[in-house]
Protein backbone atom coordinates (compact mmCIF):
# COMPACT_ATOMS: atom_id res chain seq x y z
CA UNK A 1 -5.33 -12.54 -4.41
CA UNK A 2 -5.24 -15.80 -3.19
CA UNK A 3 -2.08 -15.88 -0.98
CA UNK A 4 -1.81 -15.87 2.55
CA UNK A 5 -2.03 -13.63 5.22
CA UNK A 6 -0.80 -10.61 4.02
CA UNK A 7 -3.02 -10.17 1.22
CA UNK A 8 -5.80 -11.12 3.48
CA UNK A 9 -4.50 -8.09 5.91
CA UNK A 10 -4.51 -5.97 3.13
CA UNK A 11 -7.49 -6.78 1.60
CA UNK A 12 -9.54 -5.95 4.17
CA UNK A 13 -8.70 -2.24 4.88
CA UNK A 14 -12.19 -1.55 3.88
CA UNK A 15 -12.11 -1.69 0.01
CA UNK A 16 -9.53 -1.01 -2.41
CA UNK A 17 -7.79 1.28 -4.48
CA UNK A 18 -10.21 0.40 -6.94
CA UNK A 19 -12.18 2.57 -5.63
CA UNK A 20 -10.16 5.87 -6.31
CA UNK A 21 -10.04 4.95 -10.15
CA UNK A 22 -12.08 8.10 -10.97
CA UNK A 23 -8.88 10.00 -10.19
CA UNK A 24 -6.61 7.92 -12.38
CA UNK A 25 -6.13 7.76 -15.92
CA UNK A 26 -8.88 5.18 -18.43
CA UNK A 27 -7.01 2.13 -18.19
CA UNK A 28 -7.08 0.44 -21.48
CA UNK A 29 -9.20 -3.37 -21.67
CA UNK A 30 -5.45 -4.99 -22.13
CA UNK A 31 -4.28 -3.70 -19.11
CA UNK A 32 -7.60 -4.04 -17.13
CA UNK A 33 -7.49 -7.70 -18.07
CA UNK A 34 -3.85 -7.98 -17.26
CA UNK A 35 -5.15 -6.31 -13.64
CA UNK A 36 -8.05 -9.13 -13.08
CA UNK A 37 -5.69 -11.97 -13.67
CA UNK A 38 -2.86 -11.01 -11.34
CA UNK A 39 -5.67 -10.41 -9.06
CA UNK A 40 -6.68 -13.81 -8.87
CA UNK A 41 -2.60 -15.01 -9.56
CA UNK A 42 -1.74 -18.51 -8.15
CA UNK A 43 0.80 -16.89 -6.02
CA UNK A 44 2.37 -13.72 -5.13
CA UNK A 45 5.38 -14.54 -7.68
CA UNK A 46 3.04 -14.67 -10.60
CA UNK A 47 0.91 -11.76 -9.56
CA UNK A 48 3.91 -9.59 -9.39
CA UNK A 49 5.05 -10.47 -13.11
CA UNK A 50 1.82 -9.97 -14.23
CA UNK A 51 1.36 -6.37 -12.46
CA UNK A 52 4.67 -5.56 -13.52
CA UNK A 53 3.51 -6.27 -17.22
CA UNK A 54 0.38 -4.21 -16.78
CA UNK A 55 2.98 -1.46 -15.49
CA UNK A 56 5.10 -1.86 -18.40
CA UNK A 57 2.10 -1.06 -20.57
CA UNK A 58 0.56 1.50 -18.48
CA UNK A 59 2.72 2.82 -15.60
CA UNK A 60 0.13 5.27 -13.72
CA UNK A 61 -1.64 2.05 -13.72
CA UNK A 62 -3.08 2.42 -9.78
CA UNK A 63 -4.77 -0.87 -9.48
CA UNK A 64 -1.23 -2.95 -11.02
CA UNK A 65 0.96 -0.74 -8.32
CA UNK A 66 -0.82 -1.42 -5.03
CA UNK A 67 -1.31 -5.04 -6.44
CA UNK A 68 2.74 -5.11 -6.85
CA UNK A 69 3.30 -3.85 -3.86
CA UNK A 70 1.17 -5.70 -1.89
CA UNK A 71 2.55 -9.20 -3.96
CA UNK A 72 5.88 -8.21 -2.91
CA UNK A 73 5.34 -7.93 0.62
CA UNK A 74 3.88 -11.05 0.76
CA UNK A 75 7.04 -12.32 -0.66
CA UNK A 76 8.80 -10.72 1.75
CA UNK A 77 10.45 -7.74 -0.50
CA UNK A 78 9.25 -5.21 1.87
CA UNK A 79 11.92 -2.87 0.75
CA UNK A 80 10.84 -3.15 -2.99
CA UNK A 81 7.14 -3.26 -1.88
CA UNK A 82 7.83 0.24 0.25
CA UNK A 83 9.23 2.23 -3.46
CA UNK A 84 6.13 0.76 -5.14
CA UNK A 85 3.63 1.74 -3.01
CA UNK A 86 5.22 5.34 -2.82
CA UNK A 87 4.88 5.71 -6.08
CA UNK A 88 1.07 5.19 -5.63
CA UNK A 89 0.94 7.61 -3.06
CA UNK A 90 1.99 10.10 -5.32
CA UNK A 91 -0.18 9.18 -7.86
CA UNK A 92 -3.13 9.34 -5.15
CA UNK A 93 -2.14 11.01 -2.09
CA UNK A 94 -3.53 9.79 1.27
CA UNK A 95 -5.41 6.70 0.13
CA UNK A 96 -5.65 5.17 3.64
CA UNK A 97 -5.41 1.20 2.15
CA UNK A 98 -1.92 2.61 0.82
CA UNK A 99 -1.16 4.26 3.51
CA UNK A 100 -1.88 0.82 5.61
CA UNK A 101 -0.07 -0.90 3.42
CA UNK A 102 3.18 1.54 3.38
CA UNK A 103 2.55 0.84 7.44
CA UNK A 104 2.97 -2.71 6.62
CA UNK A 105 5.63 -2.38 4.49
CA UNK A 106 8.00 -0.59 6.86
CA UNK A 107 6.80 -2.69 9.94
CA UNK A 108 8.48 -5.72 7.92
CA UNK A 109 11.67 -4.40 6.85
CA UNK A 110 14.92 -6.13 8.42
CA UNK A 111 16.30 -4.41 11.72
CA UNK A 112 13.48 -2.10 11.77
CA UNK A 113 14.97 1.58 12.67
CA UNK A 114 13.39 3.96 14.41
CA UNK A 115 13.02 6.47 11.80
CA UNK A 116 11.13 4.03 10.06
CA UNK A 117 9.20 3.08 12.84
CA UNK A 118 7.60 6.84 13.13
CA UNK A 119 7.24 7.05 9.38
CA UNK A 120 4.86 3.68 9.57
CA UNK A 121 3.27 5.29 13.03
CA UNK A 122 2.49 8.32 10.77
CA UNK A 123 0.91 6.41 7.84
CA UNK A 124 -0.68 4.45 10.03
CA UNK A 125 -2.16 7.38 12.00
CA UNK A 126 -2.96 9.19 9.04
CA UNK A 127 -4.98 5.25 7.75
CA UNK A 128 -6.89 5.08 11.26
CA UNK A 129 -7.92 9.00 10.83
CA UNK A 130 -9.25 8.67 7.62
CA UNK A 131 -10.95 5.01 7.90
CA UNK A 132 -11.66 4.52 11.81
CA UNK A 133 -13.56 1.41 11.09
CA UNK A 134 -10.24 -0.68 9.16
CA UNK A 135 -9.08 -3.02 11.22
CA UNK A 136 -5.95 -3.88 8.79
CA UNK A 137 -5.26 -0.09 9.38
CA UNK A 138 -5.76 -0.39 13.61
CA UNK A 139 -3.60 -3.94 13.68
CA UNK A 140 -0.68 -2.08 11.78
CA UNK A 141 -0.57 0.82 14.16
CA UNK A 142 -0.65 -1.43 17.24
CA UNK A 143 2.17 -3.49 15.68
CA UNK A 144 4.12 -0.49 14.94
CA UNK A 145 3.55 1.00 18.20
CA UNK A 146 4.47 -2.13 19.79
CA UNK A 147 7.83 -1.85 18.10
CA UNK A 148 8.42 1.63 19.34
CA UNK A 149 7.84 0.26 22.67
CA UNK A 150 4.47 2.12 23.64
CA UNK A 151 2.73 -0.39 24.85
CA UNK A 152 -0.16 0.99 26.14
CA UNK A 153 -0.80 2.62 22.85
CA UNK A 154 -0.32 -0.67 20.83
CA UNK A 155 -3.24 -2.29 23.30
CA UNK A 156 -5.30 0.38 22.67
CA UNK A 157 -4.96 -0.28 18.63
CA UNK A 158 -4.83 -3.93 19.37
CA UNK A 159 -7.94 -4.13 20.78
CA UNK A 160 -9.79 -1.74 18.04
CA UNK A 161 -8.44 -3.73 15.88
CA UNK A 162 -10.06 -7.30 17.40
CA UNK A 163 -13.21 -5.66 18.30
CA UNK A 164 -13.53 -4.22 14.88
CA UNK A 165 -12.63 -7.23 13.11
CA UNK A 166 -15.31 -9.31 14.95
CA UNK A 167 -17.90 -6.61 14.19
CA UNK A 168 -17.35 -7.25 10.63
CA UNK A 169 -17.14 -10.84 10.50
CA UNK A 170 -13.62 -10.97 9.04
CA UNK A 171 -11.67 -14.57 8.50
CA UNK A 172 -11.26 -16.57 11.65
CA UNK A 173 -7.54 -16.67 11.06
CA UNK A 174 -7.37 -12.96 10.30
CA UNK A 175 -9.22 -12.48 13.55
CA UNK A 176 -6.48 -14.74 15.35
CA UNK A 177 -3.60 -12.74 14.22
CA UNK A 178 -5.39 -9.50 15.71
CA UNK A 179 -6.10 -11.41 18.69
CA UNK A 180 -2.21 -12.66 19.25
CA UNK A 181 -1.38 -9.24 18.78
CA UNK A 182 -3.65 -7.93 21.25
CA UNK A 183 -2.44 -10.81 23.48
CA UNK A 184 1.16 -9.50 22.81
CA UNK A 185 0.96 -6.17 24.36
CA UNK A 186 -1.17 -7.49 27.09
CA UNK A 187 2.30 -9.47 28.02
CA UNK A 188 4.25 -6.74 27.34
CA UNK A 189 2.20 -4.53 29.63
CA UNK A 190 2.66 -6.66 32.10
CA UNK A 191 6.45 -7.45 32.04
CA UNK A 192 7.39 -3.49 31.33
CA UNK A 193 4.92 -1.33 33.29
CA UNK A 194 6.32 -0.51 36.40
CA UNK A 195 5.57 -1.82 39.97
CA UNK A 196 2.72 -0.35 41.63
């Protein structure tokens, strides 16, 4: 995918679902192609439809749902992007890129609750446990534990997340993002931790 930051994020939790395709069912050369082209989609709009075609042929497609979802949250549908990506946790259970990416998709809903808040701190938990060395997976707990207001905790992730990220060479502008949220909870730190 060719589309901004998001898909960037997501793409580097440290391979894809592609990977788990031994558990899923043969996906036939139609919807395989249908897969490829959304994957390299102009924009998020026009890799959704085609995913959601590839769905509509095969709909235990893995590959088209984490796709979708991850389209939609670049298009700012976190809500719709959340139900999709649930469904491929079902299908595969514990995937840590879609458990990242269900952290994502809860850190960007609209007047984030806190309910939501630990349900993203538990996939995202559950992401660093199982890939320690994903820095998509360490920036998405830090932001998430930013939100819930534990700072120190969202530094720690922040700065796994930076150092990790610069290990692996990732995209200069990837490796900003990481680095404004480390800077983040560095100020936050600072304006909430109490006087010594």
């Amino acid at each position: 995918m060719r589309w901004g930051l998001i898909a960037i994020l997501l793409a580097v939790c440290g391979g894809s679902v592609d990977a788990q395709t031994s558990e899923w069912p043969q996906l036939s050369p139609e919807v395989e192609q249908l897969n490829r082209t959304a994957d390299n989609a102009a924009s998020p709009a026009a890799a959704a439809k085609l995913y959601t075609e590839s769905l509509r042929l095969q709909p235990d497609n893995g590959p088209a749902l984490y796709g979708l979802g991850r389209a939609l949250l670049e298009q700012d549908r976190a809500a719709e992007s959340l139900e999709i990506l649930r469904k491929l946790d079902k299908l595969t259970p514990n995937h840590p890129d879609t458990l990242t990416a269900m952290a994502a998709a809860l850190a960007r809903q609209p007047n984030l609750r806190r309910a939501q808040i630990a349900e993203g701190l538990d996939y995202a938990t559950r992401a660093v446990e199982l890939r320690s060395d994903s820095p998509a997976a360490w920036h998405i707990l830090s932001v998430l534990h930013h939100a819930n207001g534990d700072y120190a905790a969202a530094a720690e992730a922040a700065i796994h997340s930076v150092t990790l990220a610069s290990q692996q060479e990732l995209d200069p502008d990837l490796i900003m993002v990481y680095q404004q949220q480390e800077l983040a909870c560095f100020d936050a730190l600072a304006v909430f931790s109490p006087l010594e």
